[in-house]
N, C-alpha and C. Protein backbone atom coordinates (compact mmCIF):
# COMPACT_ATOMS: atom_id res chain seq x y z
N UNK A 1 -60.12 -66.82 29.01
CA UNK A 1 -58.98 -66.05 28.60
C UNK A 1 -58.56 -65.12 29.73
N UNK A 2 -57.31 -65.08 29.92
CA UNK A 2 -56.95 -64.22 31.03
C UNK A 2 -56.49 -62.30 29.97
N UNK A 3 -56.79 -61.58 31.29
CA UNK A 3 -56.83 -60.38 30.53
C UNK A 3 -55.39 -59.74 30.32
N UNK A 4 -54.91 -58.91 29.65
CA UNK A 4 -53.86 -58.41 29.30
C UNK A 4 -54.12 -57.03 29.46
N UNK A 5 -52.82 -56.43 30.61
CA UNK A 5 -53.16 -55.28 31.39
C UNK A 5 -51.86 -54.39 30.66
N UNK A 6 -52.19 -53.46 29.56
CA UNK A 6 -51.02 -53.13 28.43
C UNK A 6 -51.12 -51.15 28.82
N UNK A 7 -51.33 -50.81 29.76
CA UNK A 7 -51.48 -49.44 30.85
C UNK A 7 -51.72 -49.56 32.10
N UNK A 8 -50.95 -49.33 33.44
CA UNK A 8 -51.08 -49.53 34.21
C UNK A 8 -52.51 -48.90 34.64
N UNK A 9 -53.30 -47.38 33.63
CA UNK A 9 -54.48 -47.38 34.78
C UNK A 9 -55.55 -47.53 34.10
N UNK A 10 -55.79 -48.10 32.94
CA UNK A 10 -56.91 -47.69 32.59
C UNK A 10 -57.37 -48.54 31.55
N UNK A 11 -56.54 -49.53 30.86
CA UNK A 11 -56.86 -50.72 29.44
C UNK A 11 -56.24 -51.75 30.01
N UNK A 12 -57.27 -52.62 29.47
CA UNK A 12 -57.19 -54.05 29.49
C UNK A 12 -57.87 -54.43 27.82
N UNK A 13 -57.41 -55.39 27.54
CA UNK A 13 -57.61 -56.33 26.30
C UNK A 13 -57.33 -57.51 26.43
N UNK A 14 -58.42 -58.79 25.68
CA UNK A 14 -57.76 -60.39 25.98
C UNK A 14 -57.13 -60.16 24.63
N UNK A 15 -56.47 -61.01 24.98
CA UNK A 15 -55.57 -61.91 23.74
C UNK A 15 -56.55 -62.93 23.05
N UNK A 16 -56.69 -63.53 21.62
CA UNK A 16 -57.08 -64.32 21.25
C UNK A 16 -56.10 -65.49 20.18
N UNK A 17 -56.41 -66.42 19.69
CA UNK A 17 -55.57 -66.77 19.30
C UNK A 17 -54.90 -68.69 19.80
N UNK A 18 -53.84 -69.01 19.28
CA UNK A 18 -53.60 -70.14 19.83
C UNK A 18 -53.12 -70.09 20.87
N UNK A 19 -52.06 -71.45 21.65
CA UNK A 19 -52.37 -71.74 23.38
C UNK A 19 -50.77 -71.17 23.57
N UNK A 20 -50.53 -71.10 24.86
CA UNK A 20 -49.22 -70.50 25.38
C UNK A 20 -48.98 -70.90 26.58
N UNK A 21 -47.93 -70.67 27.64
CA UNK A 21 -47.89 -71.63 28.68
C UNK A 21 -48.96 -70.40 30.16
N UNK A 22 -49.22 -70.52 30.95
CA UNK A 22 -50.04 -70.06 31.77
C UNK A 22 -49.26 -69.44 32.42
N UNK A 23 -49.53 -67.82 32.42
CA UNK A 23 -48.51 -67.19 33.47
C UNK A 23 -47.61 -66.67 32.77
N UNK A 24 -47.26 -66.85 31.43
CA UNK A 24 -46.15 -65.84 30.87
C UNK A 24 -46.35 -64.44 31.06
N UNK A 25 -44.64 -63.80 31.53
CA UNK A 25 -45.22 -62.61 31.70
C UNK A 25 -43.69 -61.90 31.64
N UNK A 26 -44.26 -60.43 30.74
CA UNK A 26 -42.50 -59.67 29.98
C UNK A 26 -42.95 -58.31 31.43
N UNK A 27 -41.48 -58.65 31.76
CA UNK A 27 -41.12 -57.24 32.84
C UNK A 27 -39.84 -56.36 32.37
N UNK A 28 -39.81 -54.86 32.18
CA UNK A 28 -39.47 -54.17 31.62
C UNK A 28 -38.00 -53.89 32.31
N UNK A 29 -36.97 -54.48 32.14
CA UNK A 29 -35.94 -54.31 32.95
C UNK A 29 -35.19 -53.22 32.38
N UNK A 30 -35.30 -52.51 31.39
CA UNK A 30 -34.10 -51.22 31.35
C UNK A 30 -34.83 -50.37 30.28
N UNK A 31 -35.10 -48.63 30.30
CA UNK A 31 -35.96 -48.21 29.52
C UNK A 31 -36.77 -47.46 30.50
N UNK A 32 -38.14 -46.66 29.71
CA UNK A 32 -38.81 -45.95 30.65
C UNK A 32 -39.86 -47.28 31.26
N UNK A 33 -39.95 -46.86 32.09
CA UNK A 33 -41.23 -48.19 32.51
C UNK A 33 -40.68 -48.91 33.37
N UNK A 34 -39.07 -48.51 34.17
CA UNK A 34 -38.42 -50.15 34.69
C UNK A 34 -39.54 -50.76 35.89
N UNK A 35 -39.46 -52.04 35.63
CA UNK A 35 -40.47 -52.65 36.81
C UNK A 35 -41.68 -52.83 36.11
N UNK A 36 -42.24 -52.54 34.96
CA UNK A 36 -43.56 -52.74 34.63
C UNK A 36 -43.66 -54.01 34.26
N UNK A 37 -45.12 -54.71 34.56
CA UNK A 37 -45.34 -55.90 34.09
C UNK A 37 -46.17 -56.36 32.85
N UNK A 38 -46.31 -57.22 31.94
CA UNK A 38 -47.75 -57.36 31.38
C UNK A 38 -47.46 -58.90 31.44
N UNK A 39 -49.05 -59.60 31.70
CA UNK A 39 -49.13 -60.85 31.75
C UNK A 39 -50.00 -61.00 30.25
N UNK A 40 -49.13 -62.46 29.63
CA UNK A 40 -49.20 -62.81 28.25
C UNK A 40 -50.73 -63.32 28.20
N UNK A 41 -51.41 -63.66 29.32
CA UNK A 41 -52.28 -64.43 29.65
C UNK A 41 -51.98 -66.00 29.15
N UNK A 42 -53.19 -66.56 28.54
CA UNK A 42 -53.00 -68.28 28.50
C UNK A 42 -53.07 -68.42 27.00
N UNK A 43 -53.19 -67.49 26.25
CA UNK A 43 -53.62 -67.72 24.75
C UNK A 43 -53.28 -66.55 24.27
N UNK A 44 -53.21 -66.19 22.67
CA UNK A 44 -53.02 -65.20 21.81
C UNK A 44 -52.03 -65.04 21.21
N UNK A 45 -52.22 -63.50 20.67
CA UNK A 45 -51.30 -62.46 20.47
C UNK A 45 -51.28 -61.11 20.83
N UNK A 46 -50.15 -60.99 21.19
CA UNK A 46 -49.91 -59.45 21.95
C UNK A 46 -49.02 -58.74 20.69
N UNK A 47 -49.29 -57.54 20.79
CA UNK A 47 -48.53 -57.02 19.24
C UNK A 47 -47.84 -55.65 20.55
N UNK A 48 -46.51 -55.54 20.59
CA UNK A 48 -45.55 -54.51 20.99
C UNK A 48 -45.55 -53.45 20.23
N UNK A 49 -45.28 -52.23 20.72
CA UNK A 49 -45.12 -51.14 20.17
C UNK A 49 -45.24 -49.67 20.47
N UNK A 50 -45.36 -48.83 19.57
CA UNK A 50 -45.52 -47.43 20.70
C UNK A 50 -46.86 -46.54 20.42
N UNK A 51 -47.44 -47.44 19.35
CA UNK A 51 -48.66 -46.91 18.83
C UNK A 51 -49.94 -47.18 19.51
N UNK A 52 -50.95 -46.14 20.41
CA UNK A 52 -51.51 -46.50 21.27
C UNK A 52 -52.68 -47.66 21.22
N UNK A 53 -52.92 -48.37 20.06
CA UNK A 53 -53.80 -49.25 19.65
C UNK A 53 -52.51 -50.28 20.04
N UNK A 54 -51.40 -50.73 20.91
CA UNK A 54 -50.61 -52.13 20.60
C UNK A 54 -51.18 -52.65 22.43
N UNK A 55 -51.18 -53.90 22.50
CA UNK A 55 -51.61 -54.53 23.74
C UNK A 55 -50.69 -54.12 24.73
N UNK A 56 -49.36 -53.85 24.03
CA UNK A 56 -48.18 -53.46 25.04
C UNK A 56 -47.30 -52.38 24.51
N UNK A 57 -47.70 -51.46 24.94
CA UNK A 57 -47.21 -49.72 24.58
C UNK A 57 -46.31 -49.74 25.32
N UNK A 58 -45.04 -48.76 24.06
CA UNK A 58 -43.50 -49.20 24.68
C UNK A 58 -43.61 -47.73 23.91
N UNK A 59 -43.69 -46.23 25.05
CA UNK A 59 -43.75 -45.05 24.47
C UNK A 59 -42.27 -44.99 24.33
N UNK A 60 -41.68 -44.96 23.13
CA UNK A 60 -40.61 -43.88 22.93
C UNK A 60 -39.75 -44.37 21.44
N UNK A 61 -39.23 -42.99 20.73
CA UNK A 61 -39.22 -42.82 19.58
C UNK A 61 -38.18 -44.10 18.85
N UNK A 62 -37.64 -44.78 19.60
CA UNK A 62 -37.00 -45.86 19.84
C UNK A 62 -37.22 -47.17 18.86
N UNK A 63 -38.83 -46.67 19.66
CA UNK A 63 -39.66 -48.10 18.83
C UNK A 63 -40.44 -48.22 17.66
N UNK A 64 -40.84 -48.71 16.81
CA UNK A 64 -41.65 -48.59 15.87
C UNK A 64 -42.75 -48.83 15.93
N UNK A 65 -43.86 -48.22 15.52
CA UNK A 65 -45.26 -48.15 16.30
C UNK A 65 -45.63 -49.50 16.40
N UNK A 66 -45.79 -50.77 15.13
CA UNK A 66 -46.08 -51.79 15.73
C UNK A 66 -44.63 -52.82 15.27
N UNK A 67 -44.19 -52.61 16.51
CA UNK A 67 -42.59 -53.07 16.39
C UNK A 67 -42.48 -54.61 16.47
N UNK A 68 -43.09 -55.39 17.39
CA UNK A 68 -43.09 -57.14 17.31
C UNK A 68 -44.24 -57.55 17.95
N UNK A 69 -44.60 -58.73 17.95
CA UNK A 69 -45.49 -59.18 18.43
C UNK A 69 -45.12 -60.97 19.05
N UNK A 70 -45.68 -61.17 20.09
CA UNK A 70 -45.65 -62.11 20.62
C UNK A 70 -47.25 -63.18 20.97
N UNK A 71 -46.26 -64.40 20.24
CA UNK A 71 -47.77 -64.93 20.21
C UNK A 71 -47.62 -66.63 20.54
N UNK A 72 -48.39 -67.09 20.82
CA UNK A 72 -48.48 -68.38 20.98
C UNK A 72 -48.26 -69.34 19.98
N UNK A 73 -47.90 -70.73 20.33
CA UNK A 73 -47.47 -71.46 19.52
C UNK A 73 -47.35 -72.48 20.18
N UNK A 74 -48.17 -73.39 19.95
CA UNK A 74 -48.06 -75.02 20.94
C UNK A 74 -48.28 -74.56 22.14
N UNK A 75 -47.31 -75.15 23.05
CA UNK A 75 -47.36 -74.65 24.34
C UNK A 75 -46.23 -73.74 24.84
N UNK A 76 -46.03 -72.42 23.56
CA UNK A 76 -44.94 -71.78 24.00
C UNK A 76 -45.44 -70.52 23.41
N UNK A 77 -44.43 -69.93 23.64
CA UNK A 77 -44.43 -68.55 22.61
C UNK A 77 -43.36 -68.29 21.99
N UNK A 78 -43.26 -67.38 20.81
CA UNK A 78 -42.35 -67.20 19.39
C UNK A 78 -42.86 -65.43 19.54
N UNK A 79 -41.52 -64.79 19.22
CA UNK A 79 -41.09 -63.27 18.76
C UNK A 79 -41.36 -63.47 17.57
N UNK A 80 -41.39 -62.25 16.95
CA UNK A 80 -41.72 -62.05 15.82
C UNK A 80 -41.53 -60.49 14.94
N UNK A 81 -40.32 -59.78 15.05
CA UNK A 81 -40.34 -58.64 14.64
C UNK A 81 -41.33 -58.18 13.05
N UNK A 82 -41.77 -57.42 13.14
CA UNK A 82 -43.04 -56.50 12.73
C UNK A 82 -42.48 -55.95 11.21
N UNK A 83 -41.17 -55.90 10.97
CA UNK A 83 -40.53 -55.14 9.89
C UNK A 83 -40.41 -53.37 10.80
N UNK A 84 -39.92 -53.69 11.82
CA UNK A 84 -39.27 -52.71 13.08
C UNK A 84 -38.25 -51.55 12.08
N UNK A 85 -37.57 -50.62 12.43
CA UNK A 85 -36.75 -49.46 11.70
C UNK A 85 -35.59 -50.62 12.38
N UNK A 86 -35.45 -50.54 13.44
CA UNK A 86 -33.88 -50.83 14.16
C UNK A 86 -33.91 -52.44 14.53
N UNK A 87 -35.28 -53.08 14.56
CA UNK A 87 -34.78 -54.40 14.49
C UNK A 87 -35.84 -55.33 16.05
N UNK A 88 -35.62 -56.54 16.32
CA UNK A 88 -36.28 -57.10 17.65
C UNK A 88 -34.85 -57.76 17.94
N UNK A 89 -34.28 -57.44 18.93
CA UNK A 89 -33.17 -58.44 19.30
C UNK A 89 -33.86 -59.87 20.73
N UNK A 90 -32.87 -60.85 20.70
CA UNK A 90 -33.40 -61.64 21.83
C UNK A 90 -31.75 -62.37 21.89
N UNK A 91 -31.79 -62.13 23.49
CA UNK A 91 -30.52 -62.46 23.76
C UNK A 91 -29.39 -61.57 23.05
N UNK A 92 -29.51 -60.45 22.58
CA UNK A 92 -28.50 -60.36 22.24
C UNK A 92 -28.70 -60.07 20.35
N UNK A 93 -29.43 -61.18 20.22
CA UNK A 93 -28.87 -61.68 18.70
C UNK A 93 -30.17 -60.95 17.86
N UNK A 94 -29.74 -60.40 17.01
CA UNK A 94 -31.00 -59.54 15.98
C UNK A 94 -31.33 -61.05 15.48
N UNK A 95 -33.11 -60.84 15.77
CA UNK A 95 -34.36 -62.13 15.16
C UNK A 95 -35.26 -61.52 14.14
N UNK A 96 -35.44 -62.23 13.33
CA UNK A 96 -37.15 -62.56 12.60
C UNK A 96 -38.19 -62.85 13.10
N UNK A 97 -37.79 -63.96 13.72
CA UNK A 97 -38.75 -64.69 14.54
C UNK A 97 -37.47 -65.67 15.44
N UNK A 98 -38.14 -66.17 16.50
CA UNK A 98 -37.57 -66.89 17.51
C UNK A 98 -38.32 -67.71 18.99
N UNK A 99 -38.33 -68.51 19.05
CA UNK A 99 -38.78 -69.20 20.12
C UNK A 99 -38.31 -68.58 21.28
N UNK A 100 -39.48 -68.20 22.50
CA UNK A 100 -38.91 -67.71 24.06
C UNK A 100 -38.94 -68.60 25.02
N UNK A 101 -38.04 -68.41 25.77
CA UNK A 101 -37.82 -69.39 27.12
C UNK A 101 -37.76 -68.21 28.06
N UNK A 102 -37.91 -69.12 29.06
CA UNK A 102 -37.97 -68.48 30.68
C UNK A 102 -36.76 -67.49 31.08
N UNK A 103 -36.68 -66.16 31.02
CA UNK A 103 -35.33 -65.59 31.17
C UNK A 103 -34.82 -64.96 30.16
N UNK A 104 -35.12 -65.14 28.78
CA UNK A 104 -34.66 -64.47 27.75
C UNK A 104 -34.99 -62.82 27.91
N UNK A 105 -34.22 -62.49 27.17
CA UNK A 105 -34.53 -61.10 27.29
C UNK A 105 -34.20 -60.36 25.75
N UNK A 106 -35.74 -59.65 25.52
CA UNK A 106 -36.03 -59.54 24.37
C UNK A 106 -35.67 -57.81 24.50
N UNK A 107 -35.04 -57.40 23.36
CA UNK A 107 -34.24 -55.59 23.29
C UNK A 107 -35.46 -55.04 22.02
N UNK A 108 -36.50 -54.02 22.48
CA UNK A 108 -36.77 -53.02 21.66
C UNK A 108 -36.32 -51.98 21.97
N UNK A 109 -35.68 -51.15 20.67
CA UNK A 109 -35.57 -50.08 21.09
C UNK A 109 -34.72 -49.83 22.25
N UNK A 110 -35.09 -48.87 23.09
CA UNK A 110 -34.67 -48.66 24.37
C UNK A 110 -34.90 -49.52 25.73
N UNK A 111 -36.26 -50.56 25.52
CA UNK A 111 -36.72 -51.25 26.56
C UNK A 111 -35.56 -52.79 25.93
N UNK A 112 -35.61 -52.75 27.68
CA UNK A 112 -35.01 -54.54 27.63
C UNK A 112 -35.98 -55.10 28.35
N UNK A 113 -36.73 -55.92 27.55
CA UNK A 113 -38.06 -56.65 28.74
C UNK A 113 -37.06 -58.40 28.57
N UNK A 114 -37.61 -58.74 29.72
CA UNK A 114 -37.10 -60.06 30.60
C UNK A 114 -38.87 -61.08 30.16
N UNK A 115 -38.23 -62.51 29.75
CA UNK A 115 -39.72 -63.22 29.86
C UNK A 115 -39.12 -63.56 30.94
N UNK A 116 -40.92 -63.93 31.46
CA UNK A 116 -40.70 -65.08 32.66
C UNK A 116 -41.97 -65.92 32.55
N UNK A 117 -41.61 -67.28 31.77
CA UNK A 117 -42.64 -68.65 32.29
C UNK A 117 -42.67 -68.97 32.78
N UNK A 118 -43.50 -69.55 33.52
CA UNK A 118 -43.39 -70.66 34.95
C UNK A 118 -42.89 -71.82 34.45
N UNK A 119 -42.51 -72.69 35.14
CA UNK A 119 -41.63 -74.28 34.71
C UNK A 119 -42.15 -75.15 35.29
């Protein structure tokens, strides 16, 4: 299992769970954090949010403590909003759940994180 680095100085956690493609990885393009990375690793689930127990802490009042989670599925990964206050958008479009591709860009809150799979 590859590790999931959800604070730049100080936590790490694996993911467990079913398979995902190798190398997925959400970078924080607009929001506090711009430029931050977390790698999905090769398997699991990562649960988003602002509550300091989530694999990927997204501090601000924006978000709902455990706001979505991203998890594997075949050889992909699927969003999954949490029952969020304001919602998980992707692309644009308010989801339940939704299949991710390379480039999508998923809106909590204030953060716009970008996936990126390898192809």
């Amino acid at each position: 299992m590859t590790a999931l680095t959800s604070r730049p100085s100080d936590r790490k956690s694996e993911a467990a769970g079913g398979t995902g493609p190798v190398g997925a990885v959400l970078v924080v393009a607009r929001g506090p954090d711009v430029g931050r990375r977390w790698s999905l690793g090769t398997d699991g689930q990562v649960v988003l949010g602002r509550d300091p127990g989530c694999d990927v802490l997204l501090s601000h009042l924006s978000v709902s403590r455990r706001h979505a989670e991203i998890r594997g599925v075949g050889d992909g990964w699927e969003l999954r909003d949490l029952g969020s206050l304001v919602g998980s958008y992707l692309n644009g479009v308010p989801v339940d759940t939704a299949v991710l591709r390379d480039g999508d860009e998923i809106v909590l809150g204030v953060f716009r994180l970008v996936v990126s799979v390898p192809g």
